[in-house]
PDB file of N, CA and C in Angstrom:
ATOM      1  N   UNK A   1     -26.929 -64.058 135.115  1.00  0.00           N
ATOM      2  CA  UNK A   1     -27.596 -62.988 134.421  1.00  0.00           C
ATOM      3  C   UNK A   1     -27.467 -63.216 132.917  1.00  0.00           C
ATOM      4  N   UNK A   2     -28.616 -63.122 131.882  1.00  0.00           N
ATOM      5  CA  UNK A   2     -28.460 -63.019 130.640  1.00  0.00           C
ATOM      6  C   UNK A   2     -28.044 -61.958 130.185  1.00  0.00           C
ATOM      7  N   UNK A   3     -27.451 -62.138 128.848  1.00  0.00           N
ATOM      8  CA  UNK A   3     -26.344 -61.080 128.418  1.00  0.00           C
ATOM      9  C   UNK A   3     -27.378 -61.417 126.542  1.00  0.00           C
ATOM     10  N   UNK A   4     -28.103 -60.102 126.349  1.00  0.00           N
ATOM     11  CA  UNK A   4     -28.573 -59.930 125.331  1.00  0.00           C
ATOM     12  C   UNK A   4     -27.946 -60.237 123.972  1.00  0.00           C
ATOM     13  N   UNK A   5     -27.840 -61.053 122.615  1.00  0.00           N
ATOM     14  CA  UNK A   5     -27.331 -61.356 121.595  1.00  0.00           C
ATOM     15  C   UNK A   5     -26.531 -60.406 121.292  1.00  0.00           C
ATOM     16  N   UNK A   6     -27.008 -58.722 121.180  1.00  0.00           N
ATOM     17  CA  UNK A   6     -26.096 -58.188 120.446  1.00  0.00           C
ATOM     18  C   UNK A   6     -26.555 -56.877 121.091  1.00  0.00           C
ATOM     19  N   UNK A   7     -25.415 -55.931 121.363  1.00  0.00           N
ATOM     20  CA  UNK A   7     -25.878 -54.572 121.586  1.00  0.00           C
ATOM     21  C   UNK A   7     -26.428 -53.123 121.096  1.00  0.00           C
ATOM     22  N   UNK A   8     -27.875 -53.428 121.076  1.00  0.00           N
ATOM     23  CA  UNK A   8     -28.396 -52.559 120.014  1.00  0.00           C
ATOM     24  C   UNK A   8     -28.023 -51.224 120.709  1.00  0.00           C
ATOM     25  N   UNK A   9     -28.137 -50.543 121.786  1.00  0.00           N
ATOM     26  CA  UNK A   9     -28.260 -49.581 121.938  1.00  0.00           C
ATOM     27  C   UNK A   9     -26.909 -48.942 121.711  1.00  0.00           C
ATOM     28  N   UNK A  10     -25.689 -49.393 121.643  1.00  0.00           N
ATOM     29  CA  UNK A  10     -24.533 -48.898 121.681  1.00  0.00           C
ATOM     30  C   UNK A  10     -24.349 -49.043 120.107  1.00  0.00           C
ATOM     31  N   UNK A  11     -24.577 -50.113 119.863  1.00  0.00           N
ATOM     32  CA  UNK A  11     -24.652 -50.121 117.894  1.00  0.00           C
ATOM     33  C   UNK A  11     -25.276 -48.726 117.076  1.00  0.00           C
ATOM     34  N   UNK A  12     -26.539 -48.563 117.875  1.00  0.00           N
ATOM     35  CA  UNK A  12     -27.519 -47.510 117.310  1.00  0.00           C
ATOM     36  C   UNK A  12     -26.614 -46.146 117.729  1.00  0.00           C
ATOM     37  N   UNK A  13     -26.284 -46.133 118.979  1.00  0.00           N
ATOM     38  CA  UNK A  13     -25.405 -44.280 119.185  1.00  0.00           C
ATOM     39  C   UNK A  13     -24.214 -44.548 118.083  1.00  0.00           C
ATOM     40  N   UNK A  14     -23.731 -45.717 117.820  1.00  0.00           N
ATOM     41  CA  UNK A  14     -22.791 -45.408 117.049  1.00  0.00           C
ATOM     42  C   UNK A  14     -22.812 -45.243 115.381  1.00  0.00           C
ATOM     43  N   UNK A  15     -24.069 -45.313 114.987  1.00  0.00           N
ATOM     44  CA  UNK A  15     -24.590 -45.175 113.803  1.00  0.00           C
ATOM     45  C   UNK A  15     -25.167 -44.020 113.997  1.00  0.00           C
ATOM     46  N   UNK A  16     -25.545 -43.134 114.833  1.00  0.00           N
ATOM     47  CA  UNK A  16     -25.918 -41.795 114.705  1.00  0.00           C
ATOM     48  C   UNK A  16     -24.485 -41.416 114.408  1.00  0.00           C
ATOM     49  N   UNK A  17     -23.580 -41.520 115.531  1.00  0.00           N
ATOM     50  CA  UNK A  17     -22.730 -40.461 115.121  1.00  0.00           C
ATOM     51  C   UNK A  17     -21.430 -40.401 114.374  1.00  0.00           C
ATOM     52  N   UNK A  18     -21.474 -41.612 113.672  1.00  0.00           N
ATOM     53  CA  UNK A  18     -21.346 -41.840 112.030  1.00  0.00           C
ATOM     54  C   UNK A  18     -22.098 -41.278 111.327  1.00  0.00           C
ATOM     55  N   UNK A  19     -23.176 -41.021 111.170  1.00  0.00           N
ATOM     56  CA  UNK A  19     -24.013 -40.467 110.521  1.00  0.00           C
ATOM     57  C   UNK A  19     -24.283 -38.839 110.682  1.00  0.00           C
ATOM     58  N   UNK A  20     -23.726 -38.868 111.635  1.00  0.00           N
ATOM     59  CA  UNK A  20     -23.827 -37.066 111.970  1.00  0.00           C
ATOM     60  C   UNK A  20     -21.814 -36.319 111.214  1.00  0.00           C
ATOM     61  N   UNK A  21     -21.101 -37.517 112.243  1.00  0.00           N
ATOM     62  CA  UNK A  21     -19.480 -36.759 111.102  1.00  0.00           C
ATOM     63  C   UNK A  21     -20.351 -37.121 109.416  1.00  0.00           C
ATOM     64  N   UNK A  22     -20.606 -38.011 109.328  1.00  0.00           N
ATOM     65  CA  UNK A  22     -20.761 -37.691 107.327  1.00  0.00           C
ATOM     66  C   UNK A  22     -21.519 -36.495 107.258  1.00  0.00           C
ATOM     67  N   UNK A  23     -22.613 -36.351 107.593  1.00  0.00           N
ATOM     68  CA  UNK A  23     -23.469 -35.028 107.184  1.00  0.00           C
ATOM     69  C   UNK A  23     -22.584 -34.118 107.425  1.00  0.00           C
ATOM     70  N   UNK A  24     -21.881 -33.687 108.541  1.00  0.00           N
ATOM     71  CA  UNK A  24     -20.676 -32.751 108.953  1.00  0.00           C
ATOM     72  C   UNK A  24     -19.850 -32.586 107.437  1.00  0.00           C
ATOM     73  N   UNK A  25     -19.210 -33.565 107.508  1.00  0.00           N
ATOM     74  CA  UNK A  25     -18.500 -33.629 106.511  1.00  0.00           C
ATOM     75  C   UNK A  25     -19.147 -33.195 104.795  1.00  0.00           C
ATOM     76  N   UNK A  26     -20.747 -33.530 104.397  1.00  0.00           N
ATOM     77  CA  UNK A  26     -21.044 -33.326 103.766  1.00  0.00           C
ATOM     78  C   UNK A  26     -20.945 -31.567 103.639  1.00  0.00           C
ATOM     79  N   UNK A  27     -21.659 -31.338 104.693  1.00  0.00           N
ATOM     80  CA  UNK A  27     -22.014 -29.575 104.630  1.00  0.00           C
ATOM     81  C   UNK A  27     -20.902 -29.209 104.925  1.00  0.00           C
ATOM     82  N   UNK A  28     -19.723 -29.632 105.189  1.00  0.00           N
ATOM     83  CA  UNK A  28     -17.992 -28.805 104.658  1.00  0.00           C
ATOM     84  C   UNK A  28     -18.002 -28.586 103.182  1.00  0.00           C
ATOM     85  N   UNK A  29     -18.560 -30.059 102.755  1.00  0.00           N
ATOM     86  CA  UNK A  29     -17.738 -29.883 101.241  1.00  0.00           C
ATOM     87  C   UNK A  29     -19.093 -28.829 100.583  1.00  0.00           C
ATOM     88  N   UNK A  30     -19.923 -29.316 100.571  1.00  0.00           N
ATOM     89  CA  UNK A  30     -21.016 -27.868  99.838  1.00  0.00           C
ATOM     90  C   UNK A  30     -20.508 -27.145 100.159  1.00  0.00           C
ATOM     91  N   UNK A  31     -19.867 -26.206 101.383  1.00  0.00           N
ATOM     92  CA  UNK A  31     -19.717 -24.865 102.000  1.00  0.00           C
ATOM     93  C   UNK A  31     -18.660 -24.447 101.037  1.00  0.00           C
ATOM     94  N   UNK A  32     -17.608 -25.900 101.009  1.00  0.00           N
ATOM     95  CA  UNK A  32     -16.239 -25.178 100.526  1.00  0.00           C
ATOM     96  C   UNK A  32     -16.593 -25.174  99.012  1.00  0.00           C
ATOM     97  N   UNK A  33     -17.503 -25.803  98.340  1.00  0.00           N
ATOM     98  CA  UNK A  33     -17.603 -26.136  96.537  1.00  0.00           C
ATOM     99  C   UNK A  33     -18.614 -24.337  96.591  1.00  0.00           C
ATOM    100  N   UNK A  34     -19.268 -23.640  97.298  1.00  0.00           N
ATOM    101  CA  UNK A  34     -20.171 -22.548  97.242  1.00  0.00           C
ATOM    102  C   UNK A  34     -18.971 -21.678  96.849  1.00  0.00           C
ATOM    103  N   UNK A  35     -17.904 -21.811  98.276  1.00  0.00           N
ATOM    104  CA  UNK A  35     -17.337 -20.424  98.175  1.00  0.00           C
ATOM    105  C   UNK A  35     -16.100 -20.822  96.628  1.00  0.00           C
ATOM    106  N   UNK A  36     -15.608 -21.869  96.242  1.00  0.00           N
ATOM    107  CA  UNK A  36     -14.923 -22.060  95.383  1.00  0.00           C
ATOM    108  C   UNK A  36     -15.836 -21.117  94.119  1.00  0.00           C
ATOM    109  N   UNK A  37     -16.658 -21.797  93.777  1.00  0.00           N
ATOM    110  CA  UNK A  37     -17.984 -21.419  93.206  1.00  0.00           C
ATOM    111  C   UNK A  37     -18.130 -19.959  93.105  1.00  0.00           C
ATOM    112  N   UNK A  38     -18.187 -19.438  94.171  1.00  0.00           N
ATOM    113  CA  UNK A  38     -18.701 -17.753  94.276  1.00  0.00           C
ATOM    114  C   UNK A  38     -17.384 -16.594  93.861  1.00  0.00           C
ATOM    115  N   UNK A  39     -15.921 -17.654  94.162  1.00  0.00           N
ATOM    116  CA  UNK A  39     -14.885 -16.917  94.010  1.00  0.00           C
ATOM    117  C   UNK A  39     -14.569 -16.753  92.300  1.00  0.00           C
ATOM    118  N   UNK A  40     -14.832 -17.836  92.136  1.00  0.00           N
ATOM    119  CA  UNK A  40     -14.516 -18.154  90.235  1.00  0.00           C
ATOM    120  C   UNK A  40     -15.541 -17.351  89.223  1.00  0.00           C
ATOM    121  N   UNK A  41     -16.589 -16.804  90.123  1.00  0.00           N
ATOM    122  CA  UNK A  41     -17.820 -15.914  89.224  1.00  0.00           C
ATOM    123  C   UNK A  41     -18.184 -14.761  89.689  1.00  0.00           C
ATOM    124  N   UNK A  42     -17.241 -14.249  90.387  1.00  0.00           N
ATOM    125  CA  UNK A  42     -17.276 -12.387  90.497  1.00  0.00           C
ATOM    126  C   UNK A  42     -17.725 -11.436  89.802  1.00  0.00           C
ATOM    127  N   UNK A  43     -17.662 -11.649  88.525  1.00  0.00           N
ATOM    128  CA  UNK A  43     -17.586 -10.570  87.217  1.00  0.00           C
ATOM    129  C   UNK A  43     -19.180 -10.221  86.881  1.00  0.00           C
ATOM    130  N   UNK A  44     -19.293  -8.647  86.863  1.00  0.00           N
ATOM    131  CA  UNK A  44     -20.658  -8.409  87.088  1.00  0.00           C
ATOM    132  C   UNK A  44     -21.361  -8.959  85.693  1.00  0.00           C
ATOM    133  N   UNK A  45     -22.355  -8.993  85.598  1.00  0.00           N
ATOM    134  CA  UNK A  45     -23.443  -8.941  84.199  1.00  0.00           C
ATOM    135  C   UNK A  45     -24.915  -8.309  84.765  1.00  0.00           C
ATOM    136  N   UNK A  46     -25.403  -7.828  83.348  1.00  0.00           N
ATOM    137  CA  UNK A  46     -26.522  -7.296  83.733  1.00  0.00           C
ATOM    138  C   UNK A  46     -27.500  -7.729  82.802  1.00  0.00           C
ATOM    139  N   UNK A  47     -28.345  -7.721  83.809  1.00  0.00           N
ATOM    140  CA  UNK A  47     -30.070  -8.660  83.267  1.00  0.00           C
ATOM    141  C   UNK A  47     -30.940  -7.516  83.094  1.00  0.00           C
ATOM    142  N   UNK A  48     -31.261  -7.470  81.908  1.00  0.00           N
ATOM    143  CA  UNK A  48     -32.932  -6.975  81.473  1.00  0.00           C
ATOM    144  C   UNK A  48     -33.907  -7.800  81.787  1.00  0.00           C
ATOM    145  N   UNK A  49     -35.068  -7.069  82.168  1.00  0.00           N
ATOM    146  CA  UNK A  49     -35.825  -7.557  82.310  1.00  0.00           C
ATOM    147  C   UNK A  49     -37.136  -6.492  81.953  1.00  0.00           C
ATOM    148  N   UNK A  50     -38.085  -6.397  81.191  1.00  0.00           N
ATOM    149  CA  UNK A  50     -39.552  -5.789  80.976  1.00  0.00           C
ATOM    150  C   UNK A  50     -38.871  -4.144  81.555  1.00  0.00           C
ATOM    151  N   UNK A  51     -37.677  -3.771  80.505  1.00  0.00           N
ATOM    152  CA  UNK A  51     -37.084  -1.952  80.884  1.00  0.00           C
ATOM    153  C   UNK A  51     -36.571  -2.190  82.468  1.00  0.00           C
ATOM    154  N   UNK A  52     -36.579  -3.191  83.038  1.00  0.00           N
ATOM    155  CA  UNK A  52     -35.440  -2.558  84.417  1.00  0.00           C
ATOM    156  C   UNK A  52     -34.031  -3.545  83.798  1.00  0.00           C
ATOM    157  N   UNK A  53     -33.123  -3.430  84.324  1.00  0.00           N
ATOM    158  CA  UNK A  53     -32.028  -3.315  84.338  1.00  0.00           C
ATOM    159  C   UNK A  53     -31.267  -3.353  85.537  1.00  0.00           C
ATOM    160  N   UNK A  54     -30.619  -4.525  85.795  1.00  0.00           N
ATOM    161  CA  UNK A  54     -29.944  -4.817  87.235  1.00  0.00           C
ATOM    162  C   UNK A  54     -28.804  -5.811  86.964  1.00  0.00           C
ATOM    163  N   UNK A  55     -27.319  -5.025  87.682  1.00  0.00           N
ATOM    164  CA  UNK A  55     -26.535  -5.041  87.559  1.00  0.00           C
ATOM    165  C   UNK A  55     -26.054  -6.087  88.718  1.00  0.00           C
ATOM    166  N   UNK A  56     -25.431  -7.620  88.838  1.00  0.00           N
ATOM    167  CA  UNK A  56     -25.143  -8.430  89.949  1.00  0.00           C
ATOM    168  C   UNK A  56     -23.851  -9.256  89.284  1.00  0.00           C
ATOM    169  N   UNK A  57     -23.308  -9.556  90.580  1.00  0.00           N
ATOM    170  CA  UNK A  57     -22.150 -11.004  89.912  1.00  0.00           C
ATOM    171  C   UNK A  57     -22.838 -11.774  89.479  1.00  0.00           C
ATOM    172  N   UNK A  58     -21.781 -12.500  88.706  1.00  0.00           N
ATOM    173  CA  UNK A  58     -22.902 -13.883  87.907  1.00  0.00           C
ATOM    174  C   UNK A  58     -23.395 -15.129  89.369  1.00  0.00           C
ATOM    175  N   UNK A  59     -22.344 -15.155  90.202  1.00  0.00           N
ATOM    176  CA  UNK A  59     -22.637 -15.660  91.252  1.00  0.00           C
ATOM    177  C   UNK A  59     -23.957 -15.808  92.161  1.00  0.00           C
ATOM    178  N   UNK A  60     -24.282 -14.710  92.462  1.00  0.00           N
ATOM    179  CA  UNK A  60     -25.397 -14.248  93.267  1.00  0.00           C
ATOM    180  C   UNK A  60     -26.461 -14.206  92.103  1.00  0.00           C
ATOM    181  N   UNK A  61     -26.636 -14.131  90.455  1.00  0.00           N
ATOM    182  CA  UNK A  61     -27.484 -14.292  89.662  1.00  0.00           C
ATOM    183  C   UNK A  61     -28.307 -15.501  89.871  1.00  0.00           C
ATOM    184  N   UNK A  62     -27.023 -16.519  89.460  1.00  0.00           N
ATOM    185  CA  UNK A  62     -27.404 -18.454  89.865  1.00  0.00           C
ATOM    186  C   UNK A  62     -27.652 -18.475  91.089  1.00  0.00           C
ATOM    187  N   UNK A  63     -27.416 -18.074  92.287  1.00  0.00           N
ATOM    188  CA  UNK A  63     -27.820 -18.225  93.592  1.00  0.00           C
ATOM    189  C   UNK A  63     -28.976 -17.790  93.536  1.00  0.00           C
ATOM    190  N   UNK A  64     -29.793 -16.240  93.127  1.00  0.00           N
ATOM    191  CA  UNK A  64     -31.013 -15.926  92.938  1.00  0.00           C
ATOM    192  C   UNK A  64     -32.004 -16.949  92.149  1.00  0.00           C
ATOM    193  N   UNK A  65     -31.571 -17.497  90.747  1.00  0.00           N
ATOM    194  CA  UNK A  65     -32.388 -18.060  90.354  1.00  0.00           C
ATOM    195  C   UNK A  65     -32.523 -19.411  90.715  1.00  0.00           C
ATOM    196  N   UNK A  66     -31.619 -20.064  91.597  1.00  0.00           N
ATOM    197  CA  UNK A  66     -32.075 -21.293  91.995  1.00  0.00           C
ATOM    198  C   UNK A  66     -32.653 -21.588  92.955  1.00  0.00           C
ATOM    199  N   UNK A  67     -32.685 -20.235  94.019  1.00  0.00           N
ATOM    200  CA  UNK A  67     -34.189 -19.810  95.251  1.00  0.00           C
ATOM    201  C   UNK A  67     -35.410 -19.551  94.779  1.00  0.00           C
ATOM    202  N   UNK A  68     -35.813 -18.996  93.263  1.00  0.00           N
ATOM    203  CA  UNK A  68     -36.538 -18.477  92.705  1.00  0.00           C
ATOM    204  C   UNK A  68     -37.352 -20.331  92.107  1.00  0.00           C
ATOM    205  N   UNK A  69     -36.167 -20.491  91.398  1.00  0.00           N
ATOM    206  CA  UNK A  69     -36.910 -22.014  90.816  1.00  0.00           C
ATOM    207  C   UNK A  69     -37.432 -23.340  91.907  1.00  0.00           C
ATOM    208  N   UNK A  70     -36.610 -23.327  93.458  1.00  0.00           N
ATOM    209  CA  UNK A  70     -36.860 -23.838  93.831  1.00  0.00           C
ATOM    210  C   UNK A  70     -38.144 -23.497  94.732  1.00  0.00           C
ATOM    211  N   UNK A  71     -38.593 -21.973  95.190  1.00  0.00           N
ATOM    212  CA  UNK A  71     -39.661 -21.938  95.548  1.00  0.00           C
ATOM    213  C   UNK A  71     -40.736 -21.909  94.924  1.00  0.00           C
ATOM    214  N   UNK A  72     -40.822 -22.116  93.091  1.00  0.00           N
ATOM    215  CA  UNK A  72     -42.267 -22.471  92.376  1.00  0.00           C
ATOM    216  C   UNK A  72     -42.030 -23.481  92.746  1.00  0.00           C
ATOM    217  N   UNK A  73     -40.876 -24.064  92.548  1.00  0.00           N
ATOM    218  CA  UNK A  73     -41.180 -25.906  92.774  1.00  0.00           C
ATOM    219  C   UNK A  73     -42.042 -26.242  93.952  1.00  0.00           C
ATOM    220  N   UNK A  74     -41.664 -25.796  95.014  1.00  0.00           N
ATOM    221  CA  UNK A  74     -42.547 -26.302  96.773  1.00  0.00           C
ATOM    222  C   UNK A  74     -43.885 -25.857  96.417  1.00  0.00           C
ATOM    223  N   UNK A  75     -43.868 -24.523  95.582  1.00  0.00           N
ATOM    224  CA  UNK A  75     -45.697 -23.521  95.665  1.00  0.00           C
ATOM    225  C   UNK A  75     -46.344 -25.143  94.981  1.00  0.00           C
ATOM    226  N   UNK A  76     -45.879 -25.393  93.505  1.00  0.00           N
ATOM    227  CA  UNK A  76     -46.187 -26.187  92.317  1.00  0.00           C
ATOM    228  C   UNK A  76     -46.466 -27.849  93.129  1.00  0.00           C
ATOM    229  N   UNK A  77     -45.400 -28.380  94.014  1.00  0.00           N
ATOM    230  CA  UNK A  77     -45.751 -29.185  94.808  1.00  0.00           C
ATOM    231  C   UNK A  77     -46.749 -29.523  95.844  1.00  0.00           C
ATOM    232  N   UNK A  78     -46.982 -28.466  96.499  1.00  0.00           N
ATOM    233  CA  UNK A  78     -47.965 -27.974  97.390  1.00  0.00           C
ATOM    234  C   UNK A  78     -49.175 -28.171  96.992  1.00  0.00           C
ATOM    235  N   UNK A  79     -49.885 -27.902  95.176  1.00  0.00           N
ATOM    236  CA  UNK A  79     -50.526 -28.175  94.696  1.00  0.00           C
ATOM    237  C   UNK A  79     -50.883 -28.927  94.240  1.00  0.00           C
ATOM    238  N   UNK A  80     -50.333 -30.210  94.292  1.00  0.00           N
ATOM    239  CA  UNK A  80     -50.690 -31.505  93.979  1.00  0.00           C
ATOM    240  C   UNK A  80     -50.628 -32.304  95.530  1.00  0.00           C
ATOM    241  N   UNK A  81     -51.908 -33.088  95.496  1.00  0.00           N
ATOM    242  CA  UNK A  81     -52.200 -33.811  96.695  1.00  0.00           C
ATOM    243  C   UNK A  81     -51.984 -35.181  96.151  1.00  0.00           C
ATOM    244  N   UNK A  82     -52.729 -36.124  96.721  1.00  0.00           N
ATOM    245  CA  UNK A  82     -52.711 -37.438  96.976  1.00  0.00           C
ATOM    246  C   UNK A  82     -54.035 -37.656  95.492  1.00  0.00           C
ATOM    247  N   UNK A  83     -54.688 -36.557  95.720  1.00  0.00           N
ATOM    248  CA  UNK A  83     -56.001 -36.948  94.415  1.00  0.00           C
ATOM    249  C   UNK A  83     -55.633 -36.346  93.103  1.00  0.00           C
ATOM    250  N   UNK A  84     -54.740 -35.823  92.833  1.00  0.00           N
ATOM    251  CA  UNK A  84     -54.068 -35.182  92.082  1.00  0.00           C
ATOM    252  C   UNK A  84     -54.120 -33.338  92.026  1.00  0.00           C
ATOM    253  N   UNK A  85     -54.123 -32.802  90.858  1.00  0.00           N
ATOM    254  CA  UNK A  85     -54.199 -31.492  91.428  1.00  0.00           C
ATOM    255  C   UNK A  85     -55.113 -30.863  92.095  1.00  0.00           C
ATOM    256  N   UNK A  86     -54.959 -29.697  92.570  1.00  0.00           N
ATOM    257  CA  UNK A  86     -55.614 -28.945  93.366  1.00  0.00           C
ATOM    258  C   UNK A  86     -55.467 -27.132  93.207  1.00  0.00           C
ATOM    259  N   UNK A  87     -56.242 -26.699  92.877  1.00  0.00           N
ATOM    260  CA  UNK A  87     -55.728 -25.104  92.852  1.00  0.00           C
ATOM    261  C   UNK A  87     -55.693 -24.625  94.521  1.00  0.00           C
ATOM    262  N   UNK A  88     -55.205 -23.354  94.768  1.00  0.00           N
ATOM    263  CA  UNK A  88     -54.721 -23.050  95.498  1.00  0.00           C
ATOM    264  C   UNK A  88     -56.110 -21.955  95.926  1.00  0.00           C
ATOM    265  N   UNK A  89     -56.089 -21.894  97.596  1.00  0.00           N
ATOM    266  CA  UNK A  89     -57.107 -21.498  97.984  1.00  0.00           C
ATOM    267  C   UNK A  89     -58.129 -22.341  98.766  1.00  0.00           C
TER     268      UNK A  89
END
């Protein structure tokens, strides 16, 4: 019986799940750098904005505005194709 050069299929499961502990491991350390993060910026501040006025940790401020910046980014992306821009609609 021939015995194939090299064993891809056992090579390949074992590069998934190398590849799955790192990602594991990745989304520990984000989880644990968030809550480090969220613990060190408790202290309220308050944002004006056009007469309202809203009172948040600085924490949840940067957490708001980096959902905020990152969803123009996808809208702003969305709008550019392959031919270049495109308005929306």
């Amino acid at each position: 019986m021939e015995q194939p050069a090299y064993e891809e299929p056992s090579l390949r499961r074992r590069g998934r799940s190398v590849g799955a502990v790192l990602r594991l491991i990745l989304v520990f350390l984000c989880v644990g750098l968030g809550i480090v993060f969220t613990l060190q910026n408790t202290e309220a501040v308050t944002v004006a904005f056009l007469g309202w006025s809203l009172t948040l940790s600085r924490a949840l401020l940067i957490f708001l505005v980096v959902v905020i910046g990152t969803l123009i980014g996808w809208l702003l992306r969305s709008m550019v194709g392959d031919e270049g821009f495109r308005p929306l609609g």
